[in-house]
N, C-alpha and C. Protein backbone atom coordinates (compact mmCIF):
# COMPACT_ATOMS: atom_id res chain seq x y z
N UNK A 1 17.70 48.12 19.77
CA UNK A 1 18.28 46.82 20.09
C UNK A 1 17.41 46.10 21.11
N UNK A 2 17.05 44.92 20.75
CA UNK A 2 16.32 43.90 21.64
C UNK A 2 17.11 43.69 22.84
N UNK A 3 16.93 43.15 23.88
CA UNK A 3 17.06 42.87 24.88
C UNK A 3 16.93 41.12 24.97
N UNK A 4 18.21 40.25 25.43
CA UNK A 4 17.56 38.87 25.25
C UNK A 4 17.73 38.22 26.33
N UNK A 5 16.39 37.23 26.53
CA UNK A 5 16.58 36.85 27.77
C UNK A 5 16.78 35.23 27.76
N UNK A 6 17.79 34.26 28.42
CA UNK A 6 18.24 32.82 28.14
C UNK A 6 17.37 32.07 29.26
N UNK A 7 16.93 31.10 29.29
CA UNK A 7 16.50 30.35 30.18
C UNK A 7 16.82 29.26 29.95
N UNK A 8 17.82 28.31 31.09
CA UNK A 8 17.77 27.35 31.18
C UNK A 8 17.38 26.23 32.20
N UNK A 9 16.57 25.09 31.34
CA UNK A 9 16.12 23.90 32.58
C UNK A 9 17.39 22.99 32.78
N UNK A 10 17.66 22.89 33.54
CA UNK A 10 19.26 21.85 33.62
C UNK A 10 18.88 20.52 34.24
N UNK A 11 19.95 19.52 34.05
CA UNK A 11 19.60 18.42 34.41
C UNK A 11 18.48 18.06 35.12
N UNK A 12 17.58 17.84 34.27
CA UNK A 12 16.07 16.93 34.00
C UNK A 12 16.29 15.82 34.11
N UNK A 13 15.90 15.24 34.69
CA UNK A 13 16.13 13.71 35.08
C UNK A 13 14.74 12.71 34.73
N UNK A 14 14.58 11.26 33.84
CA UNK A 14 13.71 10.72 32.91
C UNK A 14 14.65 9.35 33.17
N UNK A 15 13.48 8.50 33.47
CA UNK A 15 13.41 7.27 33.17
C UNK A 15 12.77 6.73 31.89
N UNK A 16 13.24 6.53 30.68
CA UNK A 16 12.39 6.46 29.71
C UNK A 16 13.16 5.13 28.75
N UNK A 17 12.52 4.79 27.95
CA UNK A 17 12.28 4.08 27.26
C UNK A 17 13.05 4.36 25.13
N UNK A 18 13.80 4.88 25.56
CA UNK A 18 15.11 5.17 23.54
C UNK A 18 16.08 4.36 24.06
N UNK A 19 16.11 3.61 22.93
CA UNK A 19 17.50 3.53 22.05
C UNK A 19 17.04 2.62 21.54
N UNK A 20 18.37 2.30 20.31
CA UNK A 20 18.07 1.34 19.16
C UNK A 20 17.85 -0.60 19.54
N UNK A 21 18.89 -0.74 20.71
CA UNK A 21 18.50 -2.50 20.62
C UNK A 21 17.21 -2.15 21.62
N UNK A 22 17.08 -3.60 21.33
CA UNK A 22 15.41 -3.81 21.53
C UNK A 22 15.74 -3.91 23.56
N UNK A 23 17.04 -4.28 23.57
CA UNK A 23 17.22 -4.53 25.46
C UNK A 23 16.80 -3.39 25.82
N UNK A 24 17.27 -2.16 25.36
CA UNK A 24 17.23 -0.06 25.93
C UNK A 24 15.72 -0.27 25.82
N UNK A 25 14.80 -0.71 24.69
CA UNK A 25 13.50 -0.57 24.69
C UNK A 25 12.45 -1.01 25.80
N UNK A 26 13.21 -2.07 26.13
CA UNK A 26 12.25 -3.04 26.97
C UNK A 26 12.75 -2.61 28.73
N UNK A 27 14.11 -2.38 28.96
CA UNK A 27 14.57 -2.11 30.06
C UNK A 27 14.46 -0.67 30.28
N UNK A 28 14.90 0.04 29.30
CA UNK A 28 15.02 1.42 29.27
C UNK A 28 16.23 1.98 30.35
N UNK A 29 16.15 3.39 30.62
CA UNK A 29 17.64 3.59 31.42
C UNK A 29 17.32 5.16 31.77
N UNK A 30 18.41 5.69 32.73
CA UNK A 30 18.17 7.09 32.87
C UNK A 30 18.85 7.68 31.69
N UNK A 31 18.04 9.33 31.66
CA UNK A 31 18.49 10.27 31.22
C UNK A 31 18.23 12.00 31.65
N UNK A 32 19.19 12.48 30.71
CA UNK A 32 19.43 13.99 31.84
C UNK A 32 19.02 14.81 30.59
N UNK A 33 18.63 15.73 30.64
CA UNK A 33 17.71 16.93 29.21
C UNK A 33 18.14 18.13 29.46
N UNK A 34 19.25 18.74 29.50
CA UNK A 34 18.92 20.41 29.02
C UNK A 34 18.61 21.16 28.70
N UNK A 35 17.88 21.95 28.65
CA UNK A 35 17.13 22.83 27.57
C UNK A 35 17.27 24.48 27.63
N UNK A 36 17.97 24.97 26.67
CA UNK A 36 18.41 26.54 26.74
C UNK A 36 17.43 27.05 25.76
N UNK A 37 16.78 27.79 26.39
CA UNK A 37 15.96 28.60 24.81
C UNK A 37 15.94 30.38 25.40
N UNK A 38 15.84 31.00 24.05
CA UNK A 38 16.30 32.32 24.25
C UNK A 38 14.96 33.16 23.62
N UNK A 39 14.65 34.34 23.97
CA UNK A 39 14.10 34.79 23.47
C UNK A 39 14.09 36.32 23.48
N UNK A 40 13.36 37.21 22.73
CA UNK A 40 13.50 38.83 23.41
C UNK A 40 13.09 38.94 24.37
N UNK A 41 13.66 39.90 25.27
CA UNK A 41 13.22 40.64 26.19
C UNK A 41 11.77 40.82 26.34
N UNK A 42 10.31 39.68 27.11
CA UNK A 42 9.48 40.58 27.37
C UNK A 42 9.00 41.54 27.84
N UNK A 43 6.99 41.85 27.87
CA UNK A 43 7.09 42.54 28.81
C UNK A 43 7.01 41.86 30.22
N UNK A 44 7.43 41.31 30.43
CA UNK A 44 7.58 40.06 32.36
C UNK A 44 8.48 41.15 32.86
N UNK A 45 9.39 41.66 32.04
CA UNK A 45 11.37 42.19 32.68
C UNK A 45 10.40 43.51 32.99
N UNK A 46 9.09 44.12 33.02
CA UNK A 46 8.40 45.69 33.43
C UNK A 46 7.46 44.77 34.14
N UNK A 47 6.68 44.07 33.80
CA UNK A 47 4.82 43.88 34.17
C UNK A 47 5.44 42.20 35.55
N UNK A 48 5.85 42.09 35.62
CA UNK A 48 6.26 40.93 36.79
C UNK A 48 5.06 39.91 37.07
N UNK A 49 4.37 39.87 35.30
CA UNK A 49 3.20 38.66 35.55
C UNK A 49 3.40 37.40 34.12
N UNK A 50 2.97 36.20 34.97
CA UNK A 50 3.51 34.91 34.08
C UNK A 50 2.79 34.99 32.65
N UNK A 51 1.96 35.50 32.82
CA UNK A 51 1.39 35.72 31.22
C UNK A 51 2.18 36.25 30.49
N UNK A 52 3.20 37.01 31.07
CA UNK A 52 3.69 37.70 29.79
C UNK A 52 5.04 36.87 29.70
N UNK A 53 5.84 35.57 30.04
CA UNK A 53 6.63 35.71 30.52
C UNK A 53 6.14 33.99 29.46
N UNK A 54 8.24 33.09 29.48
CA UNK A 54 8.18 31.90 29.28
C UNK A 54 7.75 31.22 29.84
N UNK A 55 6.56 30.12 30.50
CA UNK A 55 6.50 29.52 31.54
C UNK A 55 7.45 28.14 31.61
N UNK A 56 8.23 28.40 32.89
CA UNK A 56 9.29 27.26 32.29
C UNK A 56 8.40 25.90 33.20
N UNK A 57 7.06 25.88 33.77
CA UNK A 57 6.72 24.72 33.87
C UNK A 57 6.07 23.86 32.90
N UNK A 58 5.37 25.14 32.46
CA UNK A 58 4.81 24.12 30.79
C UNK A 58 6.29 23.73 29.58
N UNK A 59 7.22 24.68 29.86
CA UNK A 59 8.71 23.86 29.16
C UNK A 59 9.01 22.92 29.39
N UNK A 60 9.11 22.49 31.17
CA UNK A 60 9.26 21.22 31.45
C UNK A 60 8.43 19.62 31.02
N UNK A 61 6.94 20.33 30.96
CA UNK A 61 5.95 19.96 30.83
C UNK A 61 6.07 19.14 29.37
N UNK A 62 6.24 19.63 28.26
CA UNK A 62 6.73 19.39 26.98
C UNK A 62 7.40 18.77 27.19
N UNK A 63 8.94 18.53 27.27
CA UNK A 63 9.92 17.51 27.61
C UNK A 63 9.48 16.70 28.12
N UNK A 64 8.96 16.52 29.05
CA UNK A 64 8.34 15.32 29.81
C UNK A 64 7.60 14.46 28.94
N UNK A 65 6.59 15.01 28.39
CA UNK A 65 5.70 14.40 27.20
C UNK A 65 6.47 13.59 26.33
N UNK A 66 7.46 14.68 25.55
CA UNK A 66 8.33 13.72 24.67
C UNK A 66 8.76 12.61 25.05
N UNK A 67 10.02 13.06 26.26
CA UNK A 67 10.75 11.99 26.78
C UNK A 67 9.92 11.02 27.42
N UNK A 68 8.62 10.88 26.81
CA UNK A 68 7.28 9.36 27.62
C UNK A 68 7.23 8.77 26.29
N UNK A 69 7.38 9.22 24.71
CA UNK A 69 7.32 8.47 23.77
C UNK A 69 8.59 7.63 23.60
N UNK A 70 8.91 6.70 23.55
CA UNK A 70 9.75 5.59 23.16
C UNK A 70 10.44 5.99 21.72
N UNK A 71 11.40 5.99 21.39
CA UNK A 71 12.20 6.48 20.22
C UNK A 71 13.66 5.56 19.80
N UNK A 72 13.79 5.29 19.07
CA UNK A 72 15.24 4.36 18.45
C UNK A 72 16.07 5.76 18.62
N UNK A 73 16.18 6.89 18.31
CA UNK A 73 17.69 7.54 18.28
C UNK A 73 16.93 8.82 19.04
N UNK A 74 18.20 9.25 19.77
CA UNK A 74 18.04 10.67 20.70
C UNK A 74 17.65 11.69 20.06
N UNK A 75 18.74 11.58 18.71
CA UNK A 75 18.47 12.89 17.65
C UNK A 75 16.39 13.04 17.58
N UNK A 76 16.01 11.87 17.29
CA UNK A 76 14.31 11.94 16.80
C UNK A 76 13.66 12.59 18.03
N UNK A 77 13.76 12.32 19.42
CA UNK A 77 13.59 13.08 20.53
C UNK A 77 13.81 14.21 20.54
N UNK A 78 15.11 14.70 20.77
CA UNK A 78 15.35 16.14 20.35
C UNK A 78 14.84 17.26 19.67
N UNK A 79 14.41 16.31 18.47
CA UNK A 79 13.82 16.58 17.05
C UNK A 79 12.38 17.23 17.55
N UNK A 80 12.02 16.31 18.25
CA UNK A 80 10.38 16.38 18.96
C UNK A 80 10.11 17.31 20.03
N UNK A 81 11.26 17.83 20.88
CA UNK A 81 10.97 18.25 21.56
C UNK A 81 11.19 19.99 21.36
N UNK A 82 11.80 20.13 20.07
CA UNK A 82 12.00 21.35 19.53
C UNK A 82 10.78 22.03 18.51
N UNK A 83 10.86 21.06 18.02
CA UNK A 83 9.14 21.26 17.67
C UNK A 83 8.03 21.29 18.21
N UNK A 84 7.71 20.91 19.51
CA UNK A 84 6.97 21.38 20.49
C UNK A 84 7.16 23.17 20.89
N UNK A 85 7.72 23.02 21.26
CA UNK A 85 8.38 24.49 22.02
C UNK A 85 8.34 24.96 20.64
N UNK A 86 8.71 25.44 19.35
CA UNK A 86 9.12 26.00 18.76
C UNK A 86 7.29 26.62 18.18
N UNK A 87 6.49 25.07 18.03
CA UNK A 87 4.94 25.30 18.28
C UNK A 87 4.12 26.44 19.15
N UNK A 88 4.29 25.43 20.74
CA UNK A 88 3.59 26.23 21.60
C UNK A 88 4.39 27.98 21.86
N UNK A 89 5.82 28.04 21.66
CA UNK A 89 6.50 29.42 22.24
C UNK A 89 7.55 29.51 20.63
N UNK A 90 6.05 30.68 20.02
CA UNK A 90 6.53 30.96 18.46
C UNK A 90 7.93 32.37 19.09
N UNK A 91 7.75 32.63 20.11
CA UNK A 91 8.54 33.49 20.21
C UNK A 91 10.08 33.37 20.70
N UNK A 92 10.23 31.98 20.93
CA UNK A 92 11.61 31.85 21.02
C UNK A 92 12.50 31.82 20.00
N UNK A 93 13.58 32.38 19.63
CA UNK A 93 14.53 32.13 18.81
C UNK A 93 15.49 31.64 18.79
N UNK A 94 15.83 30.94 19.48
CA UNK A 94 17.03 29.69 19.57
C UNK A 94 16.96 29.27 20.66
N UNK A 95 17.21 27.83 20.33
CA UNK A 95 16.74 26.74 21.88
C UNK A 95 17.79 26.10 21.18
N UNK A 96 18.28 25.53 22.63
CA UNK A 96 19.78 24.09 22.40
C UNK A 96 19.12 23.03 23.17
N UNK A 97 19.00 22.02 23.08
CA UNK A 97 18.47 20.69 23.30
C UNK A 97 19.82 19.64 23.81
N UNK A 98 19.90 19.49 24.65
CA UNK A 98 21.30 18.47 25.14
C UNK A 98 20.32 16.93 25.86
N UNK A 99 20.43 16.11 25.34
CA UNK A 99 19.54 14.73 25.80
C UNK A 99 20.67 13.87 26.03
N UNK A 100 20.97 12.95 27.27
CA UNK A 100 21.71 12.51 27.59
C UNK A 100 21.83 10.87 28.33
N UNK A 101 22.03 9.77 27.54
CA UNK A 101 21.85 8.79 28.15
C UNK A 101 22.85 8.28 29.14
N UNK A 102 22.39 7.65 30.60
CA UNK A 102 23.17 7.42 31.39
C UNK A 102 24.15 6.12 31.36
N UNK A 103 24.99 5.64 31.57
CA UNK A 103 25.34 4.08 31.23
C UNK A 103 25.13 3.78 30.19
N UNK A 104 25.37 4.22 29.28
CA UNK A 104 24.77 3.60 27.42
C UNK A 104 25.49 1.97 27.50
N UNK A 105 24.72 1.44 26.54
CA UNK A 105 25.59 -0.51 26.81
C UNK A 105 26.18 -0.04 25.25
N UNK A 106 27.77 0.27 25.74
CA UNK A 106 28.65 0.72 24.61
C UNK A 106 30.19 -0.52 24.71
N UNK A 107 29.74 -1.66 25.84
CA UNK A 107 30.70 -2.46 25.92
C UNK A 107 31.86 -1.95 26.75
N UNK A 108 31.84 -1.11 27.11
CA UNK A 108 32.98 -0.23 27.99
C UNK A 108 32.40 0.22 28.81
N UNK A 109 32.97 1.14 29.86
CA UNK A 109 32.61 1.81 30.57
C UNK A 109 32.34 3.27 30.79
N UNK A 110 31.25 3.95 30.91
CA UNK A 110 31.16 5.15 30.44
C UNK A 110 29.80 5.88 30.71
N UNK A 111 30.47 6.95 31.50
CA UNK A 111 29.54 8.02 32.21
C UNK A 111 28.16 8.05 31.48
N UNK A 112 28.40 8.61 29.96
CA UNK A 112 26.86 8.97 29.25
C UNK A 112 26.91 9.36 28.02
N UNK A 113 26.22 8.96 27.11
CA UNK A 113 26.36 9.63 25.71
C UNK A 113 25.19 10.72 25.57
N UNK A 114 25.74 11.71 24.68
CA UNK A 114 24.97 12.83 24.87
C UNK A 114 24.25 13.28 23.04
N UNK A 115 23.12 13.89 23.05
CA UNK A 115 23.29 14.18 21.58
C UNK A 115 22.68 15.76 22.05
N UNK A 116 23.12 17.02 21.13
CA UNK A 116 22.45 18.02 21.55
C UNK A 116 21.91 18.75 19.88
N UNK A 117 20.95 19.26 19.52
CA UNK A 117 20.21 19.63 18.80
C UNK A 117 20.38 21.41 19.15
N UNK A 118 20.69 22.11 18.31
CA UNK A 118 20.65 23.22 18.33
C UNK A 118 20.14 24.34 17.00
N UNK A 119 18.90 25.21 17.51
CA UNK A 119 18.50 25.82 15.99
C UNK A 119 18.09 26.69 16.37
């Protein structure tokens, strides 16, 4: 039996540039990124060196990248940023993606809309 180990980056904080009207494009707005990804047990949990291990700054690193491209829907972000990671760290096996806009202009009032991607 494998051994699994979860890592999560939690509220990531991005000034960026999604959503569909052209106002979110041009003004843009905050947002918050979660990112859970799982993988087996390396050897990091014996050998206590980053080579062997997830580096969660180049994780961050990725997200960041994405969340700098401009996108009409969260889902396509998400989309992008799982395919990165899923690229550079073939060894993860399930990552959850939670992308979260702050103040969405939904005509009401309201904390944040969220979309989360999970595979």
């Amino acid at each position: 039996m494998q051994d699994k180990i979860t890592i999560e980056l939690e509220n990531m904080k991005f000034y960026a540039y999604h959503g569909h009207y052209e106002i979110e494009q041009k003004v843009g707005n905050h947002f918050l990124v979660n990112l859970l990804v799982e993988t087996d047990a390396m050897a990091a949990t014996q050998t206590d060196r980053l080579r062997d291990a997830l580096d969660y700054q180049r994780l961050y690193q990725l997200v960041r990248e994405e969340m700098e491209i401009p996108s009409h829907l969260l889902e396509h972000v998400a989309n992008r940023i799982s395919d990165k990671i899923n690229t550079e760290f073939p060894n993860v096996n399930h990552m959850k993606v939670k992308i979260s806009k702050m103040n969405p202009p939904m005509g009401g009032e309201m904390q944040q809309v969220s979309v989360t991607l999970e595979r």
